[in-house]
N, C-alpha and C. Protein backbone atom coordinates (compact mmCIF):
# COMPACT_ATOMS: atom_id res chain seq x y z
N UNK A 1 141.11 137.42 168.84
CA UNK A 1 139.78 137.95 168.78
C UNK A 1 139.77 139.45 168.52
N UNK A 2 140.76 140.01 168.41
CA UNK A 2 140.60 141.39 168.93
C UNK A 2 141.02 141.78 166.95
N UNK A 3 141.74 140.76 166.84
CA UNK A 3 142.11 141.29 164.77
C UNK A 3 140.45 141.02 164.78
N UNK A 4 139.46 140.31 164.94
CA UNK A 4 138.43 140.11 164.26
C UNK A 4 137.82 141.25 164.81
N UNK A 5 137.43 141.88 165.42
CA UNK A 5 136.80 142.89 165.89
C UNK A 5 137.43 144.14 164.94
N UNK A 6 138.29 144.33 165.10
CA UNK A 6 138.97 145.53 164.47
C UNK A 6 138.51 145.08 162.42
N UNK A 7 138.90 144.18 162.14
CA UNK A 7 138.26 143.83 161.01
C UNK A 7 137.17 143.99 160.24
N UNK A 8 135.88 144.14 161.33
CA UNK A 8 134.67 143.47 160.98
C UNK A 8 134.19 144.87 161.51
N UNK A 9 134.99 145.83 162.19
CA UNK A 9 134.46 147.92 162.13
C UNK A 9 135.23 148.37 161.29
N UNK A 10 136.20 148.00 160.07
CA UNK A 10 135.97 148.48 158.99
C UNK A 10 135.33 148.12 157.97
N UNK A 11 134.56 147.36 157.84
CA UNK A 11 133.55 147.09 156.63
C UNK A 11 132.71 147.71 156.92
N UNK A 12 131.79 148.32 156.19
CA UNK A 12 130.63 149.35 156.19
C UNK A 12 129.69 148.05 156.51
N UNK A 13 128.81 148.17 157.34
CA UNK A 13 127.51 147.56 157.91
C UNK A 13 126.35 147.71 156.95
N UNK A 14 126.02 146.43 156.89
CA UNK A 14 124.55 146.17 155.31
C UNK A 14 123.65 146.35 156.64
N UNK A 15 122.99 147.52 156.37
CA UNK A 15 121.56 147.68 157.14
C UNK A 15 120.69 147.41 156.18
N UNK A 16 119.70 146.31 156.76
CA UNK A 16 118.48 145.65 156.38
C UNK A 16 117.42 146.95 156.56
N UNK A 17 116.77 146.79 155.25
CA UNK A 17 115.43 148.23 155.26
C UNK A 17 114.62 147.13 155.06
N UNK A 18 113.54 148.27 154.95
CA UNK A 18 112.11 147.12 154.75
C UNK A 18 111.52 147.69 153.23
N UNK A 19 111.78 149.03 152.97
CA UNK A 19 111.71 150.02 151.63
C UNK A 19 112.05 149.04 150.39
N UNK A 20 111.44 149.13 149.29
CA UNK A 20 111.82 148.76 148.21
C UNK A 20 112.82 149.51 147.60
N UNK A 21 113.75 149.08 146.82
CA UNK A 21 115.26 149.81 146.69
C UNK A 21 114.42 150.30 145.37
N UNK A 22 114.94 151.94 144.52
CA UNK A 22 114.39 152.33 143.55
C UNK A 22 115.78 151.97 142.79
N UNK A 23 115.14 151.56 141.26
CA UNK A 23 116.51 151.44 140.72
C UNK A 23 116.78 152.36 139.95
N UNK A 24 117.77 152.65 139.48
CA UNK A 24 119.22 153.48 139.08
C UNK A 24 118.42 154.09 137.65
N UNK A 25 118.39 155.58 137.52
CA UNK A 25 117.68 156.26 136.47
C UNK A 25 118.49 155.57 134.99
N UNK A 26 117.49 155.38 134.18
CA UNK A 26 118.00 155.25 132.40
C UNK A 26 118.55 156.15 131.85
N UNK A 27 119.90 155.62 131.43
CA UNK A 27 120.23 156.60 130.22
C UNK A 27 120.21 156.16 129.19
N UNK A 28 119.38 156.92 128.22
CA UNK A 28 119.20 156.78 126.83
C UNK A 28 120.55 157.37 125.94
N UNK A 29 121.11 156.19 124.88
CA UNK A 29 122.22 156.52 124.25
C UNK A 29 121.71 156.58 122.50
N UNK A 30 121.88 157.48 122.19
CA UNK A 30 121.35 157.69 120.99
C UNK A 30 122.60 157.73 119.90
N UNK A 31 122.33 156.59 118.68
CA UNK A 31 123.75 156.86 117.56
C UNK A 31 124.34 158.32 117.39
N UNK A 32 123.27 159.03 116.75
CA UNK A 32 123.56 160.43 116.46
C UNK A 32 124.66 161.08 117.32
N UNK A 33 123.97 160.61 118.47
CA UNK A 33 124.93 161.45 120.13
C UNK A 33 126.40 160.87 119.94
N UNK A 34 126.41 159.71 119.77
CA UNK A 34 127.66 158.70 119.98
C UNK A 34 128.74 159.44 118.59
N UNK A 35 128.33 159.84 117.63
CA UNK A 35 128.89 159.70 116.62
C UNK A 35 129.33 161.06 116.71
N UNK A 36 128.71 161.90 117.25
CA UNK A 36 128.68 163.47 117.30
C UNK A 36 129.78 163.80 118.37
N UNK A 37 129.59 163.20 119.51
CA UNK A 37 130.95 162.93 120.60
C UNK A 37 132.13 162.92 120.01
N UNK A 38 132.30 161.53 118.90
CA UNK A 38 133.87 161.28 118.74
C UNK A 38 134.18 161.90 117.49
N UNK A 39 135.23 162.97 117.95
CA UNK A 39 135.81 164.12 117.21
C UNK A 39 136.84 163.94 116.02
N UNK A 40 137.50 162.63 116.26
CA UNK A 40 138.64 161.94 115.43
C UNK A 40 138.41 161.91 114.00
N UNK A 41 137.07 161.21 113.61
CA UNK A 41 136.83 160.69 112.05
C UNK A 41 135.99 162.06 111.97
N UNK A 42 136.29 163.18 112.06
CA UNK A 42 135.49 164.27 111.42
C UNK A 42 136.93 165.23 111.32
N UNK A 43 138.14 164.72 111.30
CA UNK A 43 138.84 166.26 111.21
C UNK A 43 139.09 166.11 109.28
N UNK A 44 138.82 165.20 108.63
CA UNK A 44 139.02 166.16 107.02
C UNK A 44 137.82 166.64 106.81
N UNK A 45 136.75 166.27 107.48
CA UNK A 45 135.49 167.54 107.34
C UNK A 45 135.76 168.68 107.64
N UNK A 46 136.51 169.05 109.00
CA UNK A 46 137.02 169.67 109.84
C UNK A 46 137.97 170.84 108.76
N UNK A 47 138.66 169.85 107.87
CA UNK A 47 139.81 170.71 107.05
C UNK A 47 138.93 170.81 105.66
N UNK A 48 138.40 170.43 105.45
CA UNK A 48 137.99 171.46 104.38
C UNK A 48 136.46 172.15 104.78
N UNK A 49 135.78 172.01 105.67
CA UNK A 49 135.22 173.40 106.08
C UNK A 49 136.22 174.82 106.43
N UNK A 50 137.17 174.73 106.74
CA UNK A 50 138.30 175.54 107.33
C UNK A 50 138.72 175.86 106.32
N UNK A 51 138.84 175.34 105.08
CA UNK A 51 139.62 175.57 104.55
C UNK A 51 141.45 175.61 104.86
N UNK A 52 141.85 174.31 105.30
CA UNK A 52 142.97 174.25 105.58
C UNK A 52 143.97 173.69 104.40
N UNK A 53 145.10 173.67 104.11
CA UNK A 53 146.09 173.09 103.42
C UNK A 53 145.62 171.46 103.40
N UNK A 54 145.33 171.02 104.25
CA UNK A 54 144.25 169.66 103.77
C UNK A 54 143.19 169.27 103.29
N UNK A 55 142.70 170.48 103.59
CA UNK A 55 141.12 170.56 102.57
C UNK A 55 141.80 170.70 101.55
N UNK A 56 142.20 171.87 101.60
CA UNK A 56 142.78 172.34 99.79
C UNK A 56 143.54 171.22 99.25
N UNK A 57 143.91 170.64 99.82
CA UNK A 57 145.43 169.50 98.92
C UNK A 57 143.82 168.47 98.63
N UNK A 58 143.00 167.97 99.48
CA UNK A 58 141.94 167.26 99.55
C UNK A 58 140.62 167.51 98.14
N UNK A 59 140.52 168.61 98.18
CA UNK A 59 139.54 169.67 96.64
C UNK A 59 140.68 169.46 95.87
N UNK A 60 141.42 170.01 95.59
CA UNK A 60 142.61 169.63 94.17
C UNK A 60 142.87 168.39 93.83
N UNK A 61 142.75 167.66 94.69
CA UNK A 61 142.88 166.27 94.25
C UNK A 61 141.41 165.75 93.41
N UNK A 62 140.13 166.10 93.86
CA UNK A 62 138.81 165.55 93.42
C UNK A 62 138.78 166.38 92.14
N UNK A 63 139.35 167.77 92.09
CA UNK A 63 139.15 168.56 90.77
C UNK A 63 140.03 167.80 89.59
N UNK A 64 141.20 167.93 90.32
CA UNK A 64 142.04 167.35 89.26
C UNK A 64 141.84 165.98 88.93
N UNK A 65 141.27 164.98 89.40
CA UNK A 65 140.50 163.81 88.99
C UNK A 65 139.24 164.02 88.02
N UNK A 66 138.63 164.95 88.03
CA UNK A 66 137.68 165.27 87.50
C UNK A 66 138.34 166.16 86.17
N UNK A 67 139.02 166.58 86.19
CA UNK A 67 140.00 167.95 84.71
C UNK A 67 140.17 165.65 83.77
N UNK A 68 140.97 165.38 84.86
CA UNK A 68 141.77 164.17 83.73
C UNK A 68 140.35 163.32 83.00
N UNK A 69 139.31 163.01 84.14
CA UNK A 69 138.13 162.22 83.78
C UNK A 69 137.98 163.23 82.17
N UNK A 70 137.13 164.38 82.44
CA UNK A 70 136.85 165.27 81.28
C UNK A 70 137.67 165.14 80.01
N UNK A 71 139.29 165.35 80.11
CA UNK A 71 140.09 165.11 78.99
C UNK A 71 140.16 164.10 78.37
N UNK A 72 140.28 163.12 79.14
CA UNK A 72 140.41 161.64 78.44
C UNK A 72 138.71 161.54 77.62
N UNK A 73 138.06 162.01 78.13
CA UNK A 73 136.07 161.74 76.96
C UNK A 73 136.31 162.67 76.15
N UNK A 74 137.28 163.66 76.48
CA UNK A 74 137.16 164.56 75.00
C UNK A 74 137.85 164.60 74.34
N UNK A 75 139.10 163.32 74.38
CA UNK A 75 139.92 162.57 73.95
C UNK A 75 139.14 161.81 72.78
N UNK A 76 138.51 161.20 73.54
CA UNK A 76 137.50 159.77 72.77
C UNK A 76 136.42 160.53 72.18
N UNK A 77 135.75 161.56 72.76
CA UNK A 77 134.98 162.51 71.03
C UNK A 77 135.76 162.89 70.25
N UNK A 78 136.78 163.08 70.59
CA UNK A 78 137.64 163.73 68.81
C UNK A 78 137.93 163.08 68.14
N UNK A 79 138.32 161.92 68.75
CA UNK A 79 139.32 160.99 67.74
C UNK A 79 137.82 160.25 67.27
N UNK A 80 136.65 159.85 67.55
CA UNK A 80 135.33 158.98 67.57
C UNK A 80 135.11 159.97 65.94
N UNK A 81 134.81 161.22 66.35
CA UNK A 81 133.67 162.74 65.46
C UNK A 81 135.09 163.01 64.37
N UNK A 82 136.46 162.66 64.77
CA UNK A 82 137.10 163.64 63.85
C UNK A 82 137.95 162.72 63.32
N UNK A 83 138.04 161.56 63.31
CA UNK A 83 138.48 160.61 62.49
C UNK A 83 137.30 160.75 60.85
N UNK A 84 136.28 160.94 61.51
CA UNK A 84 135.48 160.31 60.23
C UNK A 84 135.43 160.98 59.11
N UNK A 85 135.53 162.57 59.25
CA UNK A 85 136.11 163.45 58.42
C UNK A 85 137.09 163.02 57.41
N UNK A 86 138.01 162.72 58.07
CA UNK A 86 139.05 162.52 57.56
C UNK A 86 139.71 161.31 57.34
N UNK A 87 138.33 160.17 57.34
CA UNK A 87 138.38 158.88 56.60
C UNK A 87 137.73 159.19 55.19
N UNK A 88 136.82 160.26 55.42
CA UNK A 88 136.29 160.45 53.98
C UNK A 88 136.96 161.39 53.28
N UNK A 89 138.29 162.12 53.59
CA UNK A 89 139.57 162.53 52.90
C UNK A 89 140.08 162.24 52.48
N UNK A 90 140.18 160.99 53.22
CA UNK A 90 141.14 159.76 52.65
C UNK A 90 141.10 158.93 51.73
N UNK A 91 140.05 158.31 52.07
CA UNK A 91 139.18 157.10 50.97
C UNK A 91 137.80 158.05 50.70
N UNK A 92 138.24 158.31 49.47
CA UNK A 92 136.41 159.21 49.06
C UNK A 92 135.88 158.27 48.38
N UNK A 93 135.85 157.22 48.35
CA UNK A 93 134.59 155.95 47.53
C UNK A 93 133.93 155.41 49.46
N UNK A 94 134.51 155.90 50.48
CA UNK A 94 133.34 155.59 51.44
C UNK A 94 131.87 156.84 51.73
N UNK A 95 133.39 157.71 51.13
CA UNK A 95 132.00 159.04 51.44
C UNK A 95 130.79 158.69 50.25
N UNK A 96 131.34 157.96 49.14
CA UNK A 96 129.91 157.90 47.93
C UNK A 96 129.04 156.52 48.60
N UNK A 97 129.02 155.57 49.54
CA UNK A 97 128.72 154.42 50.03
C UNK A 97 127.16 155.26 50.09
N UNK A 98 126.29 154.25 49.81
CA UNK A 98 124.64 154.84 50.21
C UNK A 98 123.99 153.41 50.85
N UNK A 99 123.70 153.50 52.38
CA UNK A 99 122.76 153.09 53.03
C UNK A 99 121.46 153.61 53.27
N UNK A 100 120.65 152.61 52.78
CA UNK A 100 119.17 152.88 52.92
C UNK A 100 118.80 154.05 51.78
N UNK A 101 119.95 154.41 50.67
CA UNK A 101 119.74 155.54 49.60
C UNK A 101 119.68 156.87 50.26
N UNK A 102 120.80 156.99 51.31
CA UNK A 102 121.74 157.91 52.16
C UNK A 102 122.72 158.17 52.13
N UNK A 103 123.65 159.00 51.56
CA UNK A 103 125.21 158.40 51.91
C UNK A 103 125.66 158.15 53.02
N UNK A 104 126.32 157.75 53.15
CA UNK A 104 127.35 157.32 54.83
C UNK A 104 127.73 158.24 55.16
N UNK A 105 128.38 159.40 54.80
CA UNK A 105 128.79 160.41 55.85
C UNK A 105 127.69 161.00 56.37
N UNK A 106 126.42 161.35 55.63
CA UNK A 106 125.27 161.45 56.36
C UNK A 106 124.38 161.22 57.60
N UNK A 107 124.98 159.60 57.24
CA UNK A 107 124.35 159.25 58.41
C UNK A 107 125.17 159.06 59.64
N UNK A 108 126.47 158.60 59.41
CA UNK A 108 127.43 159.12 59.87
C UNK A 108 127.53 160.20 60.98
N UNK A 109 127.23 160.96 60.39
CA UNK A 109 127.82 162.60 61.03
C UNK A 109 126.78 162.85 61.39
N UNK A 110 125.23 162.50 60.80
CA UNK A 110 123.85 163.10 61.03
C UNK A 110 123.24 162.71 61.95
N UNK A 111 123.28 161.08 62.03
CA UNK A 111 122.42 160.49 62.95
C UNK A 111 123.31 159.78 64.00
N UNK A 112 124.12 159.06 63.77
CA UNK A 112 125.09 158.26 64.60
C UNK A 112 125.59 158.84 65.42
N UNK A 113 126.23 159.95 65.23
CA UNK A 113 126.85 160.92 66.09
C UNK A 113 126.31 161.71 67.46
N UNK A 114 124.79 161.04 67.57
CA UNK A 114 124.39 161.91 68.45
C UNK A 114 124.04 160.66 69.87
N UNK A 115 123.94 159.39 69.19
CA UNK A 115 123.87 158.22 70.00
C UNK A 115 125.11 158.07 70.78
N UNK A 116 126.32 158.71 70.06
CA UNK A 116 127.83 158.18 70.64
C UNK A 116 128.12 159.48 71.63
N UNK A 117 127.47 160.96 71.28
CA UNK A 117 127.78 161.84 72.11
C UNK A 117 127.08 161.58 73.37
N UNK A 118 125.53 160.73 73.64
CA UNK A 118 124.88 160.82 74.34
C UNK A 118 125.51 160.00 75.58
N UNK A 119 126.17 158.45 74.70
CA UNK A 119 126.83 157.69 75.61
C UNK A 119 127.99 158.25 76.07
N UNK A 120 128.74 159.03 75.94
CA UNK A 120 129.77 159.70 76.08
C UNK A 120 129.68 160.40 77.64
N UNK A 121 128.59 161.26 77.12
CA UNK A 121 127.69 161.76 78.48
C UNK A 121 127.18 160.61 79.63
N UNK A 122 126.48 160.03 79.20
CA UNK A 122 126.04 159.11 80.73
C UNK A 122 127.75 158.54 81.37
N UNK A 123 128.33 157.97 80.12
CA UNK A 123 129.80 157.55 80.63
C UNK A 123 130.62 158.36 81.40
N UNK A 124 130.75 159.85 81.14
CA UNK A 124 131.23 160.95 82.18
C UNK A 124 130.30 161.18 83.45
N UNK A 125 129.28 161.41 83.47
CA UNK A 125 128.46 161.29 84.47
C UNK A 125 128.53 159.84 85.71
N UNK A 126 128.70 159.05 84.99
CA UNK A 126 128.59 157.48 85.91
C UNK A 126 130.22 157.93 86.94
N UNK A 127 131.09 158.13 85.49
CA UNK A 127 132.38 157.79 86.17
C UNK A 127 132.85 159.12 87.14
N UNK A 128 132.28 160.19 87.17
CA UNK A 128 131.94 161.35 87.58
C UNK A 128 131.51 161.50 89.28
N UNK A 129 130.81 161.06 89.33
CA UNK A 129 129.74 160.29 90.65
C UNK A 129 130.59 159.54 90.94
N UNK A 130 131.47 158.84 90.64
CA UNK A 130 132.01 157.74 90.84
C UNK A 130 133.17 157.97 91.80
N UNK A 131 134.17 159.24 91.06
CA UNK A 131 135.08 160.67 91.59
C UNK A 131 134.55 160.80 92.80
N UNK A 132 133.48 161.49 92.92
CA UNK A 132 132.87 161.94 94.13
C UNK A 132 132.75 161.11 95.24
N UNK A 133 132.18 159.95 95.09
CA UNK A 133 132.11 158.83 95.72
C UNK A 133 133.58 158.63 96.69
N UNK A 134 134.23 158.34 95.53
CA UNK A 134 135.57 158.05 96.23
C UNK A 134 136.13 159.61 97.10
N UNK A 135 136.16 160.63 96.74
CA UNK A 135 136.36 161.57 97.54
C UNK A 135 135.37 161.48 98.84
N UNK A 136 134.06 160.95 98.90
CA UNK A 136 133.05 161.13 100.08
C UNK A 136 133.94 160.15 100.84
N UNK A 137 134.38 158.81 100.75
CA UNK A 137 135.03 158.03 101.17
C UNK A 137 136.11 158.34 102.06
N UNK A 138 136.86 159.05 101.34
CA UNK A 138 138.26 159.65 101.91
C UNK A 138 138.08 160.68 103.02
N UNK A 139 136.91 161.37 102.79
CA UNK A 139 136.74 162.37 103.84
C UNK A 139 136.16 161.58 104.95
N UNK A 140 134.97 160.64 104.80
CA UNK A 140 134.77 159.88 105.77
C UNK A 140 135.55 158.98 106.43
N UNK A 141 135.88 158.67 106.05
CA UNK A 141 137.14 157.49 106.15
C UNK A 141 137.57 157.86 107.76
N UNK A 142 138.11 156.93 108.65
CA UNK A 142 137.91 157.36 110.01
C UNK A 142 139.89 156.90 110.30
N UNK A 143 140.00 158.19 111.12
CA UNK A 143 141.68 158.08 111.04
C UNK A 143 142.40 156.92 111.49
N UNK A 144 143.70 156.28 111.51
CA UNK A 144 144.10 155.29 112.37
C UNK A 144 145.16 155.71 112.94
């Protein structure tokens, strides 16, 4: 009897109230907060605000994706604009060809040329954005 006694004065005693118990204050958890806390998936933001050797290796990489994007379209305007020159160097019975009572290099060089520069453009632009994209990725991208 005496283990039960000794037992039953260390448990803390449930005193009965008559009070209504208030319950336990709300905490409101907000994304923003949550995301702003964890410090991990923000350090290549981290390095290229700083400007660290990871930012920088991080920018040289999106530039130099962007130098090769540029070369390779101005690859495909020269050889597109500067072949045709010098198809009609070559074979001069295409340069005398008359569409619509036009010659072909005319229209050629006059009118055609400005439909293929235009697509040229949206095509650098799409694939451009596209660069970027994938760089937003990489910086977001959350470490493992």
């Amino acid at each position: 009897m005496l283990d039960i006694a000794l037992s039953s004065a260390r448990l803390p005693r449930m005193e009965q109230s008559t009070a209504p118990a208030t319950p336990p204050e709300r905490t409101r958890i907000v994304l923003a907060e949550v995301a702003r806390r964890s410090g991990d998936h923000d350090r290549a933001r981290a390095d290229l605000a700083e400007q660290t050797r990871v930012g920088d290796a991080l920018l040289r990489g999106l530039m130099r994706a962007q130098l090769a994007l540029a070369l390779r379209l101005a690859v495909v305007v020269g050889i597109g604009l500067g072949a045709l020159p010098l198809l009609f160097a070559v074979a001069p019975t295409t340069g005398s060809v008359k569409f619509l009572g036009v010659n072909l290099p005319w229209l050629l060089l006059g009118v055609a040329a400005f439909p293929f520069l235009v697509a040229v453009g949206f095509t650098y632009v799409y694939l451009a954005e596209r660069n970027e994209q994938d760089f937003i990725a990489v910086v977001r991208r959350p470490e493992r």
